[in-house]
Each structure stands twice: as C-alpha cells, then as structure tokens.
Protein backbone atom coordinates (compact mmCIF):
# COMPACT_ATOMS: atom_id res chain seq x y z
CA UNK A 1 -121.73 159.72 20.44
CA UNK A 2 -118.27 159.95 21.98
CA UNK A 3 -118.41 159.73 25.57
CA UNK A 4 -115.82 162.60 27.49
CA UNK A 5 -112.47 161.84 28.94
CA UNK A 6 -113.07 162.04 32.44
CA UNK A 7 -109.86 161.82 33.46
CA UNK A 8 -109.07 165.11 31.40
CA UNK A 9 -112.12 166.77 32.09
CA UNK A 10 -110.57 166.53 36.08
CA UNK A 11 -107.36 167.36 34.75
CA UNK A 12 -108.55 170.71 32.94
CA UNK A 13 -111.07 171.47 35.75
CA UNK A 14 -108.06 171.65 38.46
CA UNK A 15 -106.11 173.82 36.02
CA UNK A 16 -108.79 176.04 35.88
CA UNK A 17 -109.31 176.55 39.13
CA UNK A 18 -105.29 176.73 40.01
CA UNK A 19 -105.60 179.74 37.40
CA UNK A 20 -108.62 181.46 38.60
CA UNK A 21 -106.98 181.13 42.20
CA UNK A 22 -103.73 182.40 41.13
CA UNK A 23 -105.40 184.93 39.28
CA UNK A 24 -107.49 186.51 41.97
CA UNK A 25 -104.33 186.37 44.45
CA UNK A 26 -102.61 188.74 42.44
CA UNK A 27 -105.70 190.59 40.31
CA UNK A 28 -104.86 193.99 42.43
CA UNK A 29 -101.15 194.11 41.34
CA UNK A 30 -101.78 192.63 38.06
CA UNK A 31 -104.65 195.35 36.82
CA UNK A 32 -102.11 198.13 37.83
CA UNK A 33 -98.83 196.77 36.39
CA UNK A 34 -99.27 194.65 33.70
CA UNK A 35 -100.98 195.59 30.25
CA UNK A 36 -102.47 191.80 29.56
CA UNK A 37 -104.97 192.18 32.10
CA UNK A 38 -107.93 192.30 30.51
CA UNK A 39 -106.60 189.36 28.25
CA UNK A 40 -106.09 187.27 31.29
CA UNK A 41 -109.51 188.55 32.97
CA UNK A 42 -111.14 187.36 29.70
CA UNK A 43 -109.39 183.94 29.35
CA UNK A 44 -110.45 183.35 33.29
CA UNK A 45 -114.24 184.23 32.61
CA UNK A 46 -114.13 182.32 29.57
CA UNK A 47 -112.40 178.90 31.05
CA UNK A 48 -114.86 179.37 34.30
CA UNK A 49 -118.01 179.67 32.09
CA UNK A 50 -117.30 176.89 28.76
CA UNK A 51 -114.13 174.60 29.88
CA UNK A 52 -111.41 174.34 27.49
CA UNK A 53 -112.32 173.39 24.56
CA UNK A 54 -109.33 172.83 22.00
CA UNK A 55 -105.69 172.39 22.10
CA UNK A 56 -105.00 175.77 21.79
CA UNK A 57 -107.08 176.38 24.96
CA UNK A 58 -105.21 173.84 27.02
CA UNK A 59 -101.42 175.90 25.85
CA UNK A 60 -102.80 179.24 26.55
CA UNK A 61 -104.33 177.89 30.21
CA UNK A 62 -100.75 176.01 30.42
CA UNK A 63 -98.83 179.38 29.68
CA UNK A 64 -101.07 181.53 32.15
CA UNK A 65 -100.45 179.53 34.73
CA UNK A 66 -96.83 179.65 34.48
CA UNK A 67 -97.26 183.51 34.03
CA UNK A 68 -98.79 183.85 37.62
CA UNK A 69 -96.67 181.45 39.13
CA UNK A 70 -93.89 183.98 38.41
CA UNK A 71 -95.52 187.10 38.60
CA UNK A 72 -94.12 189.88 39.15
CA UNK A 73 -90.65 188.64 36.59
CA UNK A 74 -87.33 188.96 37.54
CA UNK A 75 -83.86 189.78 36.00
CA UNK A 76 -85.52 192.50 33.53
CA UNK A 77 -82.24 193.03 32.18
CA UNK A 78 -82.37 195.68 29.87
CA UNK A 79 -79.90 194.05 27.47
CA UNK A 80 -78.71 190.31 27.20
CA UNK A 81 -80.36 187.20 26.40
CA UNK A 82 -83.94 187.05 27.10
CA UNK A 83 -85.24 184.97 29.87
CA UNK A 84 -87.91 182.46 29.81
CA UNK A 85 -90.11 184.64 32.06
CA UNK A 86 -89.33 187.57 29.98
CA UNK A 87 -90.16 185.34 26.63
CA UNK A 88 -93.74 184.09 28.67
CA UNK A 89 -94.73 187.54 29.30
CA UNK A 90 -93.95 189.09 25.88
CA UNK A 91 -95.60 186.06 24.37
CA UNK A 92 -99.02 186.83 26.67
CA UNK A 93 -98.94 190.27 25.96
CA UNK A 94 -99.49 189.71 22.30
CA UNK A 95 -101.60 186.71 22.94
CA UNK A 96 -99.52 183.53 22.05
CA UNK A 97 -99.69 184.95 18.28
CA UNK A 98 -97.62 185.78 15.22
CA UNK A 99 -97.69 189.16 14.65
CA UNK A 100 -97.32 188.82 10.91
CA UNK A 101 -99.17 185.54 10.05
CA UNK A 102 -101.56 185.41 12.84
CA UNK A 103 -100.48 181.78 13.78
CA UNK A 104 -99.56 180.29 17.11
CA UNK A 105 -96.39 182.25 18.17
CA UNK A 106 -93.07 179.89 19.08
CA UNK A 107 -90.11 182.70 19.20
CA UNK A 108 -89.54 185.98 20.49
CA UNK A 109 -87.73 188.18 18.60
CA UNK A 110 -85.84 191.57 18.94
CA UNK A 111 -87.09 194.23 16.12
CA UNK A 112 -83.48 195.85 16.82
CA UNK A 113 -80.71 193.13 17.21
CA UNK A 114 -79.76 193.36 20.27
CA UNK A 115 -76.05 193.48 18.63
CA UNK A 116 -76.96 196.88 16.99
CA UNK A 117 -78.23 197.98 20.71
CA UNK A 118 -81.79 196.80 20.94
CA UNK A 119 -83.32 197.05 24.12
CA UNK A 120 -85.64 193.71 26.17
CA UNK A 121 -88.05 196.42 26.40
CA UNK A 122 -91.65 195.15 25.39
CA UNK A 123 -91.40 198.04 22.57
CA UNK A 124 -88.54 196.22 20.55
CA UNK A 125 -89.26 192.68 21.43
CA UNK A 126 -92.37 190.64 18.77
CA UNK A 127 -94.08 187.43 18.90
CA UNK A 128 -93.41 184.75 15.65
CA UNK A 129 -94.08 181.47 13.96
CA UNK A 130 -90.65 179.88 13.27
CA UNK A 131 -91.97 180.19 9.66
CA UNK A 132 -92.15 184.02 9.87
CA UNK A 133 -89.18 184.45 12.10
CA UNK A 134 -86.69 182.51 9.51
CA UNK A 135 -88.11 184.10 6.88
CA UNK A 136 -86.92 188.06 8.37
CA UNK A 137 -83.54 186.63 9.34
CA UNK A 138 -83.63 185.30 5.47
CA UNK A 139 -84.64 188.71 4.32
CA UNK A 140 -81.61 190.26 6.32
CA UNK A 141 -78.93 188.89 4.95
CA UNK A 142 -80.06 189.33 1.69
C-alpha cells in the first residue's frame, strides 16, 4: 500500500483553505456579478469535503485561486489583446474545457477575429485544446 505524500497533502490542504477563504471574502459580490458561481461554490464544497484528488484537481484549485486573487478584473477592454485575467475568467466560466473536444482547455479564442471587429465580450470569446484551436485556424484559410 502506498503511503501519502505528506508534504503535498499540507501543500493541497493550505490551498484549500486559501480558496475557501478567498472565496467567502468575496461570495456576496461574486453570486451577484459573476456567472461561475455556482461552479466555484461547487469546486469549494467539493475540495472541503474529498481533497484533491487528481492533477486536474490541483490546475483547477491553482486557477481559482488566481481568479479570486484578482477579482473583480481589470482593463475589460472591449477590443485589443486579451489579458491574462480576462483569459482566467473566460477559461472558468466554461470550466477549464474545450468546447468542441471536451479536453482540458489551453487557448482562448475569439469566434469573430477581432480584425473583422469581434468584441472581448464573454459572448464572442471560447475555450480550446491547441488541437482544436489549430485545427479552425486550418479550416479558415482553406
């Protein structure tokens, strides 16, 4: 029987709590402004109750954390290069996933090019794989 890394066990115990208190700091503004909240709320409950349990765990926990830390975002330019902040959110709004595989998400990208006038609004922007997102930029200049 493998014995547990205590040393991580610590590690991910401290992150959990750092969420769950940075969660509960800003729970009022986040249930009114921000349409993840009942993904976060989940993902809180869920860390509190069984640990993290898998890799994919420890990224999500990882890229909540830096989501609170910066909550509410700045510099929501409307056009422009997307910031990192802006990339976080948009990536925790549609829960770290491709939206056409279903596979962890790496890139953000903008359903209108933002050189034919697409917006940074959460309406044009989508989550991909780097398979996926090559793939429509392949399709395109086709």
């Amino acid at each position: 029987m493998k014995t547990p890394d205590l040393k991580k066990s610590m590690k991910y115990r401290n992150k959990i709590q750092q969420l769950t208190t940075l969660f509960n700091s800003k729970k009022e503004e986040l249930a009114t402004g921000y349409q993840g909240y009942h993904e976060i709320l989940g993902f809180v409950d869920h860390c509190q109750r069984y640990g993290i349990t898998d890799r994919g765990q420890e990224k999500m926990l990882d890229s909540w954390i830096d989501l609170l830390e910066h909550w509410p975002f700045v510099g929501s330019a409307s056009s422009g290069t997307l910031s990192y902040y802006q990339q976080q959110k948009t990536m925790a709004k549609q829960h770290f996933k491709c939206s056409v595989c279903g596979r962890p998400a790496e890139e953000v990208h903008h359903k209108i090019p933002r050189s034919k006038g697409g917006q940074n609004n959460p309406n044009n922007l989508v989550t991909l794989c780097f398979e996926c997102h090559d793939n429509i930029h392949k399709n395109k200049k086709e």
